[in-house]
C-alpha atoms as a PDB file:
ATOM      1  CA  UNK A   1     -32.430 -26.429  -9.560  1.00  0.00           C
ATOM      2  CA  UNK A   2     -32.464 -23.092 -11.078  1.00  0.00           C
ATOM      3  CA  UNK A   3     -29.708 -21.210  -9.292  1.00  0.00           C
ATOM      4  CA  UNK A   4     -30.214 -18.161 -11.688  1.00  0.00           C
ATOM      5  CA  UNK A   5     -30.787 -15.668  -8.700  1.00  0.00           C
ATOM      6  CA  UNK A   6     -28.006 -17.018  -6.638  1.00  0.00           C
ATOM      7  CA  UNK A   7     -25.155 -14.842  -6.819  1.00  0.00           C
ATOM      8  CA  UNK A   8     -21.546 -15.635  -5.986  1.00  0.00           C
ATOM      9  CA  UNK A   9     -18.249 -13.734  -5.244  1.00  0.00           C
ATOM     10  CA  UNK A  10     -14.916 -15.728  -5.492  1.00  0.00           C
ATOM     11  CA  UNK A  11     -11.976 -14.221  -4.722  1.00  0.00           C
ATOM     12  CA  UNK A  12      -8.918 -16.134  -5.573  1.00  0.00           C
ATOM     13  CA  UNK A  13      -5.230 -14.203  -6.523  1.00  0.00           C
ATOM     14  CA  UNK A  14      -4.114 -17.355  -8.923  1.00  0.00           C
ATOM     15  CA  UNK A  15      -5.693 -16.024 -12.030  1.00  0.00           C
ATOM     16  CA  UNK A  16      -6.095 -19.605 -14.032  1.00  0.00           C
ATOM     17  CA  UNK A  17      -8.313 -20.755 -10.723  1.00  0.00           C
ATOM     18  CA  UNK A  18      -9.523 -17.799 -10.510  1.00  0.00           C
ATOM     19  CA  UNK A  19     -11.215 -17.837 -14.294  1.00  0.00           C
ATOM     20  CA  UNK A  20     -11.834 -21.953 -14.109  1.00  0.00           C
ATOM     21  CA  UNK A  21     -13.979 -20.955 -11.059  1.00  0.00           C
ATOM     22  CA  UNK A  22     -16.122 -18.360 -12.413  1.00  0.00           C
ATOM     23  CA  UNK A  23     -16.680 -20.423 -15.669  1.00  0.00           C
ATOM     24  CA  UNK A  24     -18.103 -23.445 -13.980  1.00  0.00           C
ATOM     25  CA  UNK A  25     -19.902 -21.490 -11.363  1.00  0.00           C
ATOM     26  CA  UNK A  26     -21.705 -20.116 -14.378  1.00  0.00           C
ATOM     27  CA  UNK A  27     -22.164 -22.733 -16.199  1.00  0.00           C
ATOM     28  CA  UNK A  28     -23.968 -23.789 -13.163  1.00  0.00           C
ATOM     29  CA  UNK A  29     -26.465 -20.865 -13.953  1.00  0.00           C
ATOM     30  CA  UNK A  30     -24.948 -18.707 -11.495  1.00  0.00           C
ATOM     31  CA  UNK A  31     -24.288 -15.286 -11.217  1.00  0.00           C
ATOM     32  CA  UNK A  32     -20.497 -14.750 -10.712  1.00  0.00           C
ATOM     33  CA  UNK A  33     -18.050 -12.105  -9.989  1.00  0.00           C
ATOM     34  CA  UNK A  34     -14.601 -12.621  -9.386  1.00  0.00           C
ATOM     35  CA  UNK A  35     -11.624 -10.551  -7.200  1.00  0.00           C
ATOM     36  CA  UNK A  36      -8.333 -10.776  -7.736  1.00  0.00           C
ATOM     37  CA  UNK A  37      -7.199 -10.065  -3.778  1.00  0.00           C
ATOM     38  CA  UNK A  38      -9.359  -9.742  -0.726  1.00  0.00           C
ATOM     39  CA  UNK A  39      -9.302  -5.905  -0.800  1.00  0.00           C
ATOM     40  CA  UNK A  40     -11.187  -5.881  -4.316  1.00  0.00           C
ATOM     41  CA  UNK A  41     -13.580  -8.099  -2.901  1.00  0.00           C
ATOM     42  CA  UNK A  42     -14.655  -5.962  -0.016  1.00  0.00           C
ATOM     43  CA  UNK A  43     -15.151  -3.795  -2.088  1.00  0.00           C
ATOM     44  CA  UNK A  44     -17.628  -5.705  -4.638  1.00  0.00           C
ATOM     45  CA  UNK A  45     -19.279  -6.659  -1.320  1.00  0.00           C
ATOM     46  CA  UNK A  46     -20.227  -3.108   0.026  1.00  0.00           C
ATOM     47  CA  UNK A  47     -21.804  -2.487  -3.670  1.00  0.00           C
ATOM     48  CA  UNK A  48     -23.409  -5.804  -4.679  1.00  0.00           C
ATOM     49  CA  UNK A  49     -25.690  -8.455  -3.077  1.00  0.00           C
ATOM     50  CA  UNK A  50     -24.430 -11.681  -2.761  1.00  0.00           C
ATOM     51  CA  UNK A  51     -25.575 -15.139  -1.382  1.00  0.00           C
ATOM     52  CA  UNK A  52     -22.197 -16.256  -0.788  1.00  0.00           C
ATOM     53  CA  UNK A  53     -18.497 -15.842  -1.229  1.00  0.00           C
ATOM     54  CA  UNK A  54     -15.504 -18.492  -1.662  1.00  0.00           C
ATOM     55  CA  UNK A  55     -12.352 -16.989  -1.008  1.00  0.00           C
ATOM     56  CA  UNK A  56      -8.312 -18.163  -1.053  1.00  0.00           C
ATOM     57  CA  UNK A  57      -6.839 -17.766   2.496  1.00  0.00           C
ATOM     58  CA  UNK A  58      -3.870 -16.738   1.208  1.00  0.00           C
ATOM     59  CA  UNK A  59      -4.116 -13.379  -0.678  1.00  0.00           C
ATOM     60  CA  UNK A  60      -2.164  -9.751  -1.154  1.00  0.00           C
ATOM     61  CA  UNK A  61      -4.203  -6.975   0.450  1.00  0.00           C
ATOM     62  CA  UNK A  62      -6.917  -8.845   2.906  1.00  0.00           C
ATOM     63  CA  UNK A  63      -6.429 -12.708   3.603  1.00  0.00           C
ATOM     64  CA  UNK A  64      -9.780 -15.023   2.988  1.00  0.00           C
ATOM     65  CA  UNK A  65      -9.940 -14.822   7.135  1.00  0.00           C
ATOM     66  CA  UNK A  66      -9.956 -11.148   7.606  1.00  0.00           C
ATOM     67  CA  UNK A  67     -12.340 -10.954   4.397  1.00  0.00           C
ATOM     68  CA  UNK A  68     -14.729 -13.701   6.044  1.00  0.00           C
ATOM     69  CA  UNK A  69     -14.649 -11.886   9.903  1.00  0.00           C
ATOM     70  CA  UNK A  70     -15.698  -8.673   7.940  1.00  0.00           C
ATOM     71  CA  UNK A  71     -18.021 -10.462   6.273  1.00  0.00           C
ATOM     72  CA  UNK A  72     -19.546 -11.843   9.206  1.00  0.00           C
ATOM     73  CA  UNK A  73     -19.551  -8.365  11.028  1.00  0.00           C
ATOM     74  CA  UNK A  74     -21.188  -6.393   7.841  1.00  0.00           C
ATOM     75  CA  UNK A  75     -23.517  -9.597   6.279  1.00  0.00           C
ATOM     76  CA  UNK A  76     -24.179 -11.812   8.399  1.00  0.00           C
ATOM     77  CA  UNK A  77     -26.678 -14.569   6.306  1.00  0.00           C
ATOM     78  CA  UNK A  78     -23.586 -14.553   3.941  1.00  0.00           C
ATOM     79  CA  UNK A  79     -22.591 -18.064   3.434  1.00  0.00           C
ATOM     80  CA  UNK A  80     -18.590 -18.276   3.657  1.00  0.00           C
ATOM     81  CA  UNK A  81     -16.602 -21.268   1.458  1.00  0.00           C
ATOM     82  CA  UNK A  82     -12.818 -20.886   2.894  1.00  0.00           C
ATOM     83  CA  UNK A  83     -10.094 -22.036   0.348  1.00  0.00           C
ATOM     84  CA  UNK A  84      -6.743 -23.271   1.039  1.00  0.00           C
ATOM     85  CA  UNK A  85      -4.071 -25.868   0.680  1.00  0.00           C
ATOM     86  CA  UNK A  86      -2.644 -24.759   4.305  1.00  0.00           C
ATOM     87  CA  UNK A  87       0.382 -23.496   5.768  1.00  0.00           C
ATOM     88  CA  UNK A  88       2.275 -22.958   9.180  1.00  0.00           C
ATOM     89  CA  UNK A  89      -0.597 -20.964  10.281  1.00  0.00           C
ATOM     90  CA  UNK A  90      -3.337 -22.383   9.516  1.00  0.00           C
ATOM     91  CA  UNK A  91      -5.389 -25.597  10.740  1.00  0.00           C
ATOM     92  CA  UNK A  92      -8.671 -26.959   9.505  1.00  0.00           C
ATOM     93  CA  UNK A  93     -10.022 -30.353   8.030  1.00  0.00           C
ATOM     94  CA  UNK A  94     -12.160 -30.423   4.905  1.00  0.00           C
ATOM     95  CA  UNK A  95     -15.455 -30.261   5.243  1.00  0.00           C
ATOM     96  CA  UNK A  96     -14.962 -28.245   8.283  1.00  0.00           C
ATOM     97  CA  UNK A  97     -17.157 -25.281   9.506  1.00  0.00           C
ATOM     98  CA  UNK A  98     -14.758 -23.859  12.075  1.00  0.00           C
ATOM     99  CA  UNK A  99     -10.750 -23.700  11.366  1.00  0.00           C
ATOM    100  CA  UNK A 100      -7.698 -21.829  13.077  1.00  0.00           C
ATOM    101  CA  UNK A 101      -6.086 -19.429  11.224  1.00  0.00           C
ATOM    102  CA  UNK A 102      -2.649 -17.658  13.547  1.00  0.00           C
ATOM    103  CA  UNK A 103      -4.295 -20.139  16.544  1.00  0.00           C
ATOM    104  CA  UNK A 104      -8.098 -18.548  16.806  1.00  0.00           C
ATOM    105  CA  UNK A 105     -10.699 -20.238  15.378  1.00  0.00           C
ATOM    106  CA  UNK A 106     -12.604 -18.892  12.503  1.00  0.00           C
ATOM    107  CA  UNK A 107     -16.339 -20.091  11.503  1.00  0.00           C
ATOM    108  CA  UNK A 108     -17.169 -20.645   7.736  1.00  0.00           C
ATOM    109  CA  UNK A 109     -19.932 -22.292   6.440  1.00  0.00           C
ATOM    110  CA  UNK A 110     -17.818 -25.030   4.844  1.00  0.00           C
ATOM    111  CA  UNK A 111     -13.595 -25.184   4.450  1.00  0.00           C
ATOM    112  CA  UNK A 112     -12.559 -26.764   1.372  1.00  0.00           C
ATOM    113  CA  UNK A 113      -8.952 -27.888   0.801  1.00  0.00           C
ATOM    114  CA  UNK A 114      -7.038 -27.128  -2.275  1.00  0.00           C
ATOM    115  CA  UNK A 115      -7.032 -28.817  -4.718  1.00  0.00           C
ATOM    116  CA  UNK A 116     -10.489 -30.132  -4.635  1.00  0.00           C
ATOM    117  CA  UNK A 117     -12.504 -31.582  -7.303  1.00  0.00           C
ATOM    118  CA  UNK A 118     -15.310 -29.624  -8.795  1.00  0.00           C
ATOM    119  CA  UNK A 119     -17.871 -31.922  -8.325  1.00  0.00           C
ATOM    120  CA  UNK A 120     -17.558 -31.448  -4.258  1.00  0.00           C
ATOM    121  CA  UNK A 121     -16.906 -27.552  -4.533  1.00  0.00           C
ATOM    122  CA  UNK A 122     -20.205 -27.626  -6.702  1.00  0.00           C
ATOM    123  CA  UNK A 123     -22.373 -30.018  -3.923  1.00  0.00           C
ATOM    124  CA  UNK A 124     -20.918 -28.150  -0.932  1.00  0.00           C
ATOM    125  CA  UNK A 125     -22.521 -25.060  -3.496  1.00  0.00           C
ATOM    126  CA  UNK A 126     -25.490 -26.217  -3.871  1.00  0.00           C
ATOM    127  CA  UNK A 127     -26.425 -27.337  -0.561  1.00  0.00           C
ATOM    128  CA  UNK A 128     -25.169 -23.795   0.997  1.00  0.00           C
ATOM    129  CA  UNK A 129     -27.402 -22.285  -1.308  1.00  0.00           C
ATOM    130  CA  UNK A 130     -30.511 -24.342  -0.772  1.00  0.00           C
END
């Protein structure tokens, strides 16, 4: 598949993630930015196209929920991979397209637990992109 024209945003606080991310996205043949809180990727979004976003729930600034509700108010065709290895506040199952984040649900177009392999972050990817 030539995934050239497919452009992602990830936005992930943990730096080393952050970076191991955007390198195998690429090597993927993807077109990848990358921001550091939720906040700098809002902003990213309002300038650039992009065919999808994975973002950290847990993040300074905007959390990966209130980032994903905007996302879905301002683009909504924007596919939405939700990261996170949970917490008090948060339910969802892998795999899952809705979750509860503070008790309301929130749709994504795929959750992903933390850690997950590559291989699976890069199918889930792929067939969101398709």
């Amino acid at each position: 598949m030539n995934n050239t024209k497919k452009r992602i945003l990830i936005a992930e606080d943990e730096i080393s993630l952050r970076e191991m991310l955007v390198t195998v996205l690429k090597d993927e043949n993807y077109q990848v930015d990358a921001a550091a809180d939720g906040k700098e990727a809002w902003e990213l979004l309002k300038k650039n196209y992009y065919d999808l976003i994975a973002t950290d729930l847990y993040m300074p600034e905007l959390n990966g929920v209130e980032l994903i509700q905007a996302c879905h108010e301002s683009f909504p065709g924007l596919k939405t991979i939700l990261f996170s290895g949970g917490g008090r506040d948060f339910e969802g199952e892998n795999g899952a397209v809705s979750v509860k984040f503070k008790g309301q649900p929130v749709n994504v177009s795929r959750f992903l637990k933390k850690p997950c392999k590559l291989n699976e972050l890069l199918t889930v990817v792929e067939i969101l992109l398709q």
